[in-house]
Protein backbone atom coordinates (compact mmCIF):
# COMPACT_ATOMS: atom_id res chain seq x y z
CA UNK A 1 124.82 95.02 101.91
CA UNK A 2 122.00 95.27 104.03
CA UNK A 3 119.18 97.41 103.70
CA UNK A 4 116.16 99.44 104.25
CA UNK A 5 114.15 96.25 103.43
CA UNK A 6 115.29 94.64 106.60
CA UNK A 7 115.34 91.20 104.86
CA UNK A 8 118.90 89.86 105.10
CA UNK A 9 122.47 90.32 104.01
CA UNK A 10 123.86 90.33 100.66
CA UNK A 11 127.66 89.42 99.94
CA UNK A 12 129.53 89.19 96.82
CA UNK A 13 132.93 88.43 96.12
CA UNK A 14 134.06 90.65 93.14
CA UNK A 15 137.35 90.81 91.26
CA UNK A 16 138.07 94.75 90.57
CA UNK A 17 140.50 94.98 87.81
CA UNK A 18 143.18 98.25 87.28
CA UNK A 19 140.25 99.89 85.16
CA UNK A 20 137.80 99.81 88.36
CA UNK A 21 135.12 97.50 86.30
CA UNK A 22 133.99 94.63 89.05
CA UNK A 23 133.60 90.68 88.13
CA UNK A 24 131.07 89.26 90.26
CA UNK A 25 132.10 85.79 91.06
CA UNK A 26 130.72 84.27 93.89
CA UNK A 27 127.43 85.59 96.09
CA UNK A 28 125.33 84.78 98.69
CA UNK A 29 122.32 85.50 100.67
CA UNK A 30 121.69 85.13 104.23
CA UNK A 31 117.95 86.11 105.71
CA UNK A 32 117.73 87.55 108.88
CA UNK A 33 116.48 85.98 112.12
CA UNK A 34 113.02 86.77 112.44
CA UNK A 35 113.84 88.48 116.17
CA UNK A 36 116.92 90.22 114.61
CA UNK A 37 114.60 91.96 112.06
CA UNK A 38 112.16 92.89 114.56
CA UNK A 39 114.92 94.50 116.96
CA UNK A 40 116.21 96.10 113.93
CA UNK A 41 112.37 97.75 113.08
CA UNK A 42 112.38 98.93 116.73
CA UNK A 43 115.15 100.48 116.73
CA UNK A 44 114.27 102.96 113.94
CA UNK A 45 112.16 104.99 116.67
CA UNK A 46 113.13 105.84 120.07
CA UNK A 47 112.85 103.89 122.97
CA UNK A 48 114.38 103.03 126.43
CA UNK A 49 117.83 101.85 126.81
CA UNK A 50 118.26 102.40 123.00
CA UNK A 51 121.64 102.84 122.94
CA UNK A 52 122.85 99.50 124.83
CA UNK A 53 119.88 97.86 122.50
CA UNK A 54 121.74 99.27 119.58
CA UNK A 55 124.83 97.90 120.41
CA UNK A 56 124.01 94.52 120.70
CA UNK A 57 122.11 94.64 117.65
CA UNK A 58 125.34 95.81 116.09
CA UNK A 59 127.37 92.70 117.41
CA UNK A 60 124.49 90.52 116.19
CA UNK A 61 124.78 91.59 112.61
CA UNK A 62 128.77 92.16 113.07
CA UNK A 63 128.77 88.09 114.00
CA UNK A 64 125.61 87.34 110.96
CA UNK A 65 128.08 89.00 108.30
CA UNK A 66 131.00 87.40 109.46
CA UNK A 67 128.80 84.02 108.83
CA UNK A 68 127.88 85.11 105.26
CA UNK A 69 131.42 86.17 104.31
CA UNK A 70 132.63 82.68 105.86
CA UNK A 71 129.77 80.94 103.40
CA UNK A 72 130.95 83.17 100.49
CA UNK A 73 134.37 82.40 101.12
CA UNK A 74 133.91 78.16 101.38
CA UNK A 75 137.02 77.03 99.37
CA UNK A 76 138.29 80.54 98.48
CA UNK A 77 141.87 81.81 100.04
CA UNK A 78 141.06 84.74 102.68
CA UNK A 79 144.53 86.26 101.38
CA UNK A 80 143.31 86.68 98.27
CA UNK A 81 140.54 88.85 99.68
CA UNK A 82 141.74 92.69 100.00
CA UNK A 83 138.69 93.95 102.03
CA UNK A 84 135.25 93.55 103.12
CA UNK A 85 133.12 96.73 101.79
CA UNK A 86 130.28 97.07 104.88
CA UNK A 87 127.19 99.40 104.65
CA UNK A 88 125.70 98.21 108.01
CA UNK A 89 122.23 98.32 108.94
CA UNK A 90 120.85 102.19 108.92
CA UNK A 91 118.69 103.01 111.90
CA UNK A 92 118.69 106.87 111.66
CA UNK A 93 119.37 108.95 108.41
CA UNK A 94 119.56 112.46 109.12
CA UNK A 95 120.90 114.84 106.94
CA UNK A 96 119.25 117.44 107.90
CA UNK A 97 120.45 117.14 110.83
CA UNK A 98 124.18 116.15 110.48
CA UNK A 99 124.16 112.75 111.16
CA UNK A 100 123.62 109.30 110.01
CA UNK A 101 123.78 106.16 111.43
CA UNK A 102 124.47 102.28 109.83
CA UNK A 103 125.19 99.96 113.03
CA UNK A 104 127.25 96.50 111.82
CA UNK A 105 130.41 97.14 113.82
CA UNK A 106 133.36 97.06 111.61
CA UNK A 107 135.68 96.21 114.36
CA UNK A 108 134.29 92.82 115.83
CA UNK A 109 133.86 92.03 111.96
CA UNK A 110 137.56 92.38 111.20
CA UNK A 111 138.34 90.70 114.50
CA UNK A 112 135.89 87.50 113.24
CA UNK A 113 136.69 87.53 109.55
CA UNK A 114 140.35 88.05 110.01
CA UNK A 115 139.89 90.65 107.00
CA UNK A 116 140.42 94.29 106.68
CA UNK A 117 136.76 95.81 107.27
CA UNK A 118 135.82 99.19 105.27
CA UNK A 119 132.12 100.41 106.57
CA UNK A 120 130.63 103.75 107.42
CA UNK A 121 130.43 105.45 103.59
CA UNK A 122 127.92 107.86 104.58
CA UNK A 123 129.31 109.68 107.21
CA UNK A 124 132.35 111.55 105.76
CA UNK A 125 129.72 113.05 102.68
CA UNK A 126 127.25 114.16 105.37
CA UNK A 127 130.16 116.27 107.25
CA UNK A 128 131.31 117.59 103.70
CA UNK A 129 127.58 119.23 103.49
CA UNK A 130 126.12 116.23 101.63
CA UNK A 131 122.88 113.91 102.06
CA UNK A 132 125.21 110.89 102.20
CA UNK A 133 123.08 109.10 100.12
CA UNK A 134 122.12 107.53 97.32
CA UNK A 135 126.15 106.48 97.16
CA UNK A 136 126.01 103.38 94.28
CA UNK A 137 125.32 106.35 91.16
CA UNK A 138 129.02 106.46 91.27
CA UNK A 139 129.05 102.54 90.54
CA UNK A 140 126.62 102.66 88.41
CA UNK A 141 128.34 105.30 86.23
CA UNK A 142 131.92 103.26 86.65
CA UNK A 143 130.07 99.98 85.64
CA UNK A 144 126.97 100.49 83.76
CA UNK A 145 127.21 103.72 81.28
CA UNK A 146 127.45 103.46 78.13
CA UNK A 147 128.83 106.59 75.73
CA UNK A 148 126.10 107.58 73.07
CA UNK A 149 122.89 106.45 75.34
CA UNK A 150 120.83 107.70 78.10
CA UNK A 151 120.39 105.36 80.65
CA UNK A 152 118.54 105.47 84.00
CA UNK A 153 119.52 102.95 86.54
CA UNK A 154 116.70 101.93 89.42
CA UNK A 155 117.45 100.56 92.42
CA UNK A 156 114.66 99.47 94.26
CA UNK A 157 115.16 98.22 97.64
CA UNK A 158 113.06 99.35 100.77
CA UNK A 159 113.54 103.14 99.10
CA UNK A 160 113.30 103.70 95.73
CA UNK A 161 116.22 105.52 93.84
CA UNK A 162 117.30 106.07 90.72
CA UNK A 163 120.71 107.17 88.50
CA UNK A 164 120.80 109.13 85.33
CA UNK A 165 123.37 108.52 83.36
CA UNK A 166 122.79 110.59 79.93
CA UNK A 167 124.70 110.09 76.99
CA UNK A 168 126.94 113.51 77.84
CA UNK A 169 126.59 115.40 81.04
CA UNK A 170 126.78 115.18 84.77
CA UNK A 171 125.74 111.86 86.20
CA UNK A 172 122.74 112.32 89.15
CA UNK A 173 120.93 110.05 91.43
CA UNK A 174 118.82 110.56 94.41
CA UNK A 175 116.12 108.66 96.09
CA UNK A 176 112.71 108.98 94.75
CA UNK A 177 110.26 107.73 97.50
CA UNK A 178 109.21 104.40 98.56
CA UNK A 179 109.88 101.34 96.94
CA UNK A 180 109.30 97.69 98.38
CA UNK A 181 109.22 99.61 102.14
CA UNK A 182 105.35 100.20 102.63
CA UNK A 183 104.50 97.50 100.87
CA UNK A 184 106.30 94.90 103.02
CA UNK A 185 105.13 96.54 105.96
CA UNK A 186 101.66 96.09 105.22
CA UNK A 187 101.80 92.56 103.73
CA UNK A 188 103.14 91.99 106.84
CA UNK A 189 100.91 93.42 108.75
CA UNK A 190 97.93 91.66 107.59
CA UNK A 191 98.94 87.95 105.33
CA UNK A 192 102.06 87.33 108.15
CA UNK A 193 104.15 87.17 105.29
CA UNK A 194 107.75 89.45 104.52
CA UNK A 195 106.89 90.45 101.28
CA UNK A 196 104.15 90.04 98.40
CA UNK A 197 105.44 87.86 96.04
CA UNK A 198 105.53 88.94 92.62
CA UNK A 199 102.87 91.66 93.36
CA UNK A 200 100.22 88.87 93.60
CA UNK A 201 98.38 90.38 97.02
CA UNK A 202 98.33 93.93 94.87
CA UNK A 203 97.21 92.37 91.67
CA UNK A 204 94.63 91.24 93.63
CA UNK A 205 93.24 94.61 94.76
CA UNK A 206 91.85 98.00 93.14
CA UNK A 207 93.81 100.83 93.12
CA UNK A 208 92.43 103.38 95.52
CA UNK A 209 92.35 107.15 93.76
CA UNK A 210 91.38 108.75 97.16
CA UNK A 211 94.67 107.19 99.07
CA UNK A 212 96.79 107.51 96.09
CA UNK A 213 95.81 111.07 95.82
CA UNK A 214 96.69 111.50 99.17
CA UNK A 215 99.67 109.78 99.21
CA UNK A 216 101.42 111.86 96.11
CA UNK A 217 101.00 114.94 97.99
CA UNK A 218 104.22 113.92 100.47
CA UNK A 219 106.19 116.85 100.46
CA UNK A 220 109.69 114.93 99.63
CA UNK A 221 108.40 114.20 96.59
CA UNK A 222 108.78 117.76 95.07
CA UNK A 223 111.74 118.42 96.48
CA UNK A 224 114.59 119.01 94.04
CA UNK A 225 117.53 116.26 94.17
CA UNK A 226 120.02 116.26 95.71
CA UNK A 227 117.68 114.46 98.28
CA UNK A 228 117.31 111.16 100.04
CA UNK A 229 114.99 109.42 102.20
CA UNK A 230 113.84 106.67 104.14
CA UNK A 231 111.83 105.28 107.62
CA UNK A 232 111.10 108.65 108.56
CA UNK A 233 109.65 110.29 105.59
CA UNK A 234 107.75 106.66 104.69
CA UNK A 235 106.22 104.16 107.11
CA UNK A 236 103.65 102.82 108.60
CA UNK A 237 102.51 105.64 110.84
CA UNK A 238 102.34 108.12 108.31
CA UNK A 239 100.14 105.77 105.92
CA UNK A 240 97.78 104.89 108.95
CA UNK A 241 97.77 108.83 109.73
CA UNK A 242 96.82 109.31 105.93
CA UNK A 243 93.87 106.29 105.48
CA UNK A 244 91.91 107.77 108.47
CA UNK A 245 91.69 111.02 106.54
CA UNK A 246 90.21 109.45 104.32
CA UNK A 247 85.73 109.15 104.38
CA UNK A 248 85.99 105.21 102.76
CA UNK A 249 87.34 101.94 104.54
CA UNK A 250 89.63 100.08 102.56
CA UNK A 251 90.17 96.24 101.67
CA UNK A 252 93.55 95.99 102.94
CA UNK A 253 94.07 94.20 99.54
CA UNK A 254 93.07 97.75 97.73
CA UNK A 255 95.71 99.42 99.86
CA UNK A 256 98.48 97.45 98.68
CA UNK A 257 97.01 97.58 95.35
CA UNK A 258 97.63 101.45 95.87
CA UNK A 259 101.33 101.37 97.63
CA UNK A 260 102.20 99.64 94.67
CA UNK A 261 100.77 102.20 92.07
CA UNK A 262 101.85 105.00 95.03
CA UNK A 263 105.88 103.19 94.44
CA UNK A 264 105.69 103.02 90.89
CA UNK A 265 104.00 106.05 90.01
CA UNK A 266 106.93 108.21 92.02
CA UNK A 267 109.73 106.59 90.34
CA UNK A 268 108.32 106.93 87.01
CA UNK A 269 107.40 110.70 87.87
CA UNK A 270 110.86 111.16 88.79
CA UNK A 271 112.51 109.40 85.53
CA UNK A 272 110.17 112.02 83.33
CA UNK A 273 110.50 115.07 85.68
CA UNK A 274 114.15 114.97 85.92
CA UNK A 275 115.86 112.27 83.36
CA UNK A 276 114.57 114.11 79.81
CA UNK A 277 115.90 112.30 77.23
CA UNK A 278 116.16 109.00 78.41
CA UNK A 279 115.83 105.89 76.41
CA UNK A 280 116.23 102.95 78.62
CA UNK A 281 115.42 101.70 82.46
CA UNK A 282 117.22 99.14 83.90
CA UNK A 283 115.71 98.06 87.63
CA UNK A 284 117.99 96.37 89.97
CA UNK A 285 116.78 95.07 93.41
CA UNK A 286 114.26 93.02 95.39
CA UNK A 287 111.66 95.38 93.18
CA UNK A 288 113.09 94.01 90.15
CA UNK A 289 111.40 90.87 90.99
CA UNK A 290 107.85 92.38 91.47
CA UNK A 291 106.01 91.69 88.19
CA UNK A 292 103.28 93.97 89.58
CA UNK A 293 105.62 96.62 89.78
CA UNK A 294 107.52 96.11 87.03
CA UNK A 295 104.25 96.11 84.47
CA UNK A 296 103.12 99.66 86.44
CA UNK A 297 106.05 101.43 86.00
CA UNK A 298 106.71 100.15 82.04
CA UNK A 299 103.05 101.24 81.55
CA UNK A 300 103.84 104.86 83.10
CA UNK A 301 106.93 104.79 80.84
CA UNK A 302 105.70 103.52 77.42
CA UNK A 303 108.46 105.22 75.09
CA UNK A 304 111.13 103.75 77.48
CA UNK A 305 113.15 100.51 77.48
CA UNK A 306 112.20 99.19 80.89
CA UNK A 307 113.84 96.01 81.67
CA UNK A 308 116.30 94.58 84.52
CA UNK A 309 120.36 94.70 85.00
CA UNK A 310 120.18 91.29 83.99
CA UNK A 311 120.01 92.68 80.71
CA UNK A 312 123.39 94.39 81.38
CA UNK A 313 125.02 91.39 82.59
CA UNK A 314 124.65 91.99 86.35
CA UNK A 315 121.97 89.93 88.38
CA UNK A 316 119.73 92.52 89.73
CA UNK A 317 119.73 90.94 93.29
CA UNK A 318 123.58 91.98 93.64
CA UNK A 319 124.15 95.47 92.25
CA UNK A 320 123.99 97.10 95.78
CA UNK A 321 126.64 94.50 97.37
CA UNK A 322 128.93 95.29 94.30
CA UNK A 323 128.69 98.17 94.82
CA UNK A 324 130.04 98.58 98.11
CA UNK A 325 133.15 95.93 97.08
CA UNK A 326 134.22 98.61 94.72
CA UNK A 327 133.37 101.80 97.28
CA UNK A 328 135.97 100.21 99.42
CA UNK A 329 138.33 99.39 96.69
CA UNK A 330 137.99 103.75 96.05
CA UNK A 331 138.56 104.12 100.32
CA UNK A 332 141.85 101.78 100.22
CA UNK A 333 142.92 103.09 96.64
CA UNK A 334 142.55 106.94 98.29
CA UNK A 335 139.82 107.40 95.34
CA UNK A 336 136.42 109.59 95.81
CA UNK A 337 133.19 107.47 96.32
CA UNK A 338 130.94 110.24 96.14
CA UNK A 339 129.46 112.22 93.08
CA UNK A 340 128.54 116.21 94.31
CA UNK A 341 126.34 116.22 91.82
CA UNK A 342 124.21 113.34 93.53
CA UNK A 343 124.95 113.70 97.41
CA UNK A 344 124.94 117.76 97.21
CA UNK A 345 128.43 117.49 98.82
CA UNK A 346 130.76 120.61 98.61
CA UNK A 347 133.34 118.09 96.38
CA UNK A 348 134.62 114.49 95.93
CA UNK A 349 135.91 112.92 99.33
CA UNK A 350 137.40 109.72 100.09
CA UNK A 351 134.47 107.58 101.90
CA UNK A 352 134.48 104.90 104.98
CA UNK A 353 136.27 104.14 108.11
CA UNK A 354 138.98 101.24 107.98
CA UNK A 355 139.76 98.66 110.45
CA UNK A 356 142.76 97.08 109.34
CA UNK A 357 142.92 92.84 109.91
């Protein structure tokens, strides 16, 4: 898995028994090149020669996750290894428009690995009518529900989403806004740094109720699920558009203070809006690490359980990769990776594109 964050590659190698519940047993983490990232970041908006750009982008991350799997893999039989389960990097996601696109090609990683590749999930959902994303609420409903309790599962990469899973009922998931996305951008912007550890940079700052006013009123945010976003609906443009409307100038320390409120304050207005009922939290990715952000969002839910998938027995930092080991298990087992109910899909469909070893 690699995503929206732009940080780096995630691999897991998971056991997936006959009932379809994974065993994470080995993972690994592999950072991006600093020039890789940046190419990657360029390529979310148009520019010349984008499509031979694009390409070799995709044959630099084809040859980076053939390197992780070959890490993951030190010691461990490749024929014991049924598949590699690929996301790919997303540069455009356009529902709306009928298209996505996650560049990583699949070929040139079969052809390195020496493994069966499974990779583009999204694109068979968005042809059946559907958003194409979020796609791991079907994991999380195969591998963290439990009968008799309302969970709410929050995965919080670059975008923020989240999955209900009530005690009885239909299982729903979509993305709520921003998570770690702004804020990395502007940490980066101005302390030359990927990310703000542990929130420090935002605890740090005020909370700005001008921008955060101004920041709430995004239209996706009111939009009913089934809905998902990312780089166009949140980024830097449209936060620099939205501080010079505003009469003050801000510390740049106050303005992460208020992406971070602005990130929490959406997911926990999504968990009340649209999850009634719900007892417990559980946050999974590079957010779940944020201290900041974890404190904000417990303090806007103070009659929930708000905790990490640690709790649950699965390290937060690899519920995403796990979750695309057992979407390709459903693509090779002819099984439905999608959930209607999440995606807006007109019914199940078998997910992902498969280049055989």
């Amino acid at each position: 898995m690699s995503g929206t964050s732009l940080d780096g590659v995630d691999a897991v190698l998971a056991e997936i028994g006959s009932d379809g519940h994974p065993r994470l047993l080995y993972s690994h983490y592999l950072p991006y090149p600093d020039t890789l990232r940046a190419q990657l970041l360029a390529l979310h908006a148009p520019q010349p020669d984008e499509i031979h750009l694009a390409a070799l982008a995709a044959n630099e991350l084809a040859r980076l996750y053939a390197e992780a799997v070959g890490t993951l893999l030190d010691g461990v039989g490749r024929d014991s290894v049924r598949a590699i389960g690929c996301h790919g990097q997303t540069l455009r996601h356009r529902p709306a428009d009928g298209y996505t696109l996650q560049i990583g090609n699949g070929a040139l990683l079969a052809e390195l690995t020496g493994i069966t590749v499974v990779a583009d999930f999204r694109s068979r959902d968005i042809a059946a009518g559907g958003q194409g994303a979020p796609l791991v609420p079907a994991f999380h409903a195969q591998a963290l529900r439990l009968p008799g309790t309302h969970r709410v599962i929050a995965n919080i990469g670059g975008i923020a989403n989240i999955t209900d899973l009530p005690a009885d009922g239909t299982v729903r998931g979509w993305d709520t806004g921003p998570g770690n996305m702004l804020l990395d951008a502007w940490v980066t912007r101005h302390r030359d740094t990927h990310y703000d550890r542990d929130g420090a940079w935002a605890a740090s700052g005020r909370v700005h109720p001008g921008l955060l006013a101004a920041l709430t009123q995004h239209a996706y945010l009111t939009q009913p699920p089934p809905k998902s976003a990312g780089r166009e609906q949140f980024n830097l443009a449209w936060l620099d558009a939205t501080l010079s409307s505003l009469d003050d100038v801000l510390a740049p320390a106050d303005v992460q203070a208020t992406l971070l409120e602005f990130s929490a304050a959406s997911l926990a207005d999504a968990v009340k809006r649209e999850c009634g009922g719900a007892q417990e939290v559980y946050v999974c990715g590079g957010g779940a690490h944020n201290g900041a952000l974890m404190q904000r969002i417990s303090m806007y839910l103070p009659n929930l359980r708000v905790t990490t998938t640690a709790a649950l027995g699965i390290d937060p930092d690899w519920v995403e990769a796990l979750a695309f080991a057992w979407l390709a298990r459903q693509t090779l087992h002819h099984a439905p990776g999608n959930l209607p109910a999440v995606t807006g899909a007109r019914g199940e469909r078998i997910l992902g594109a498969i280049y055989p070893a």
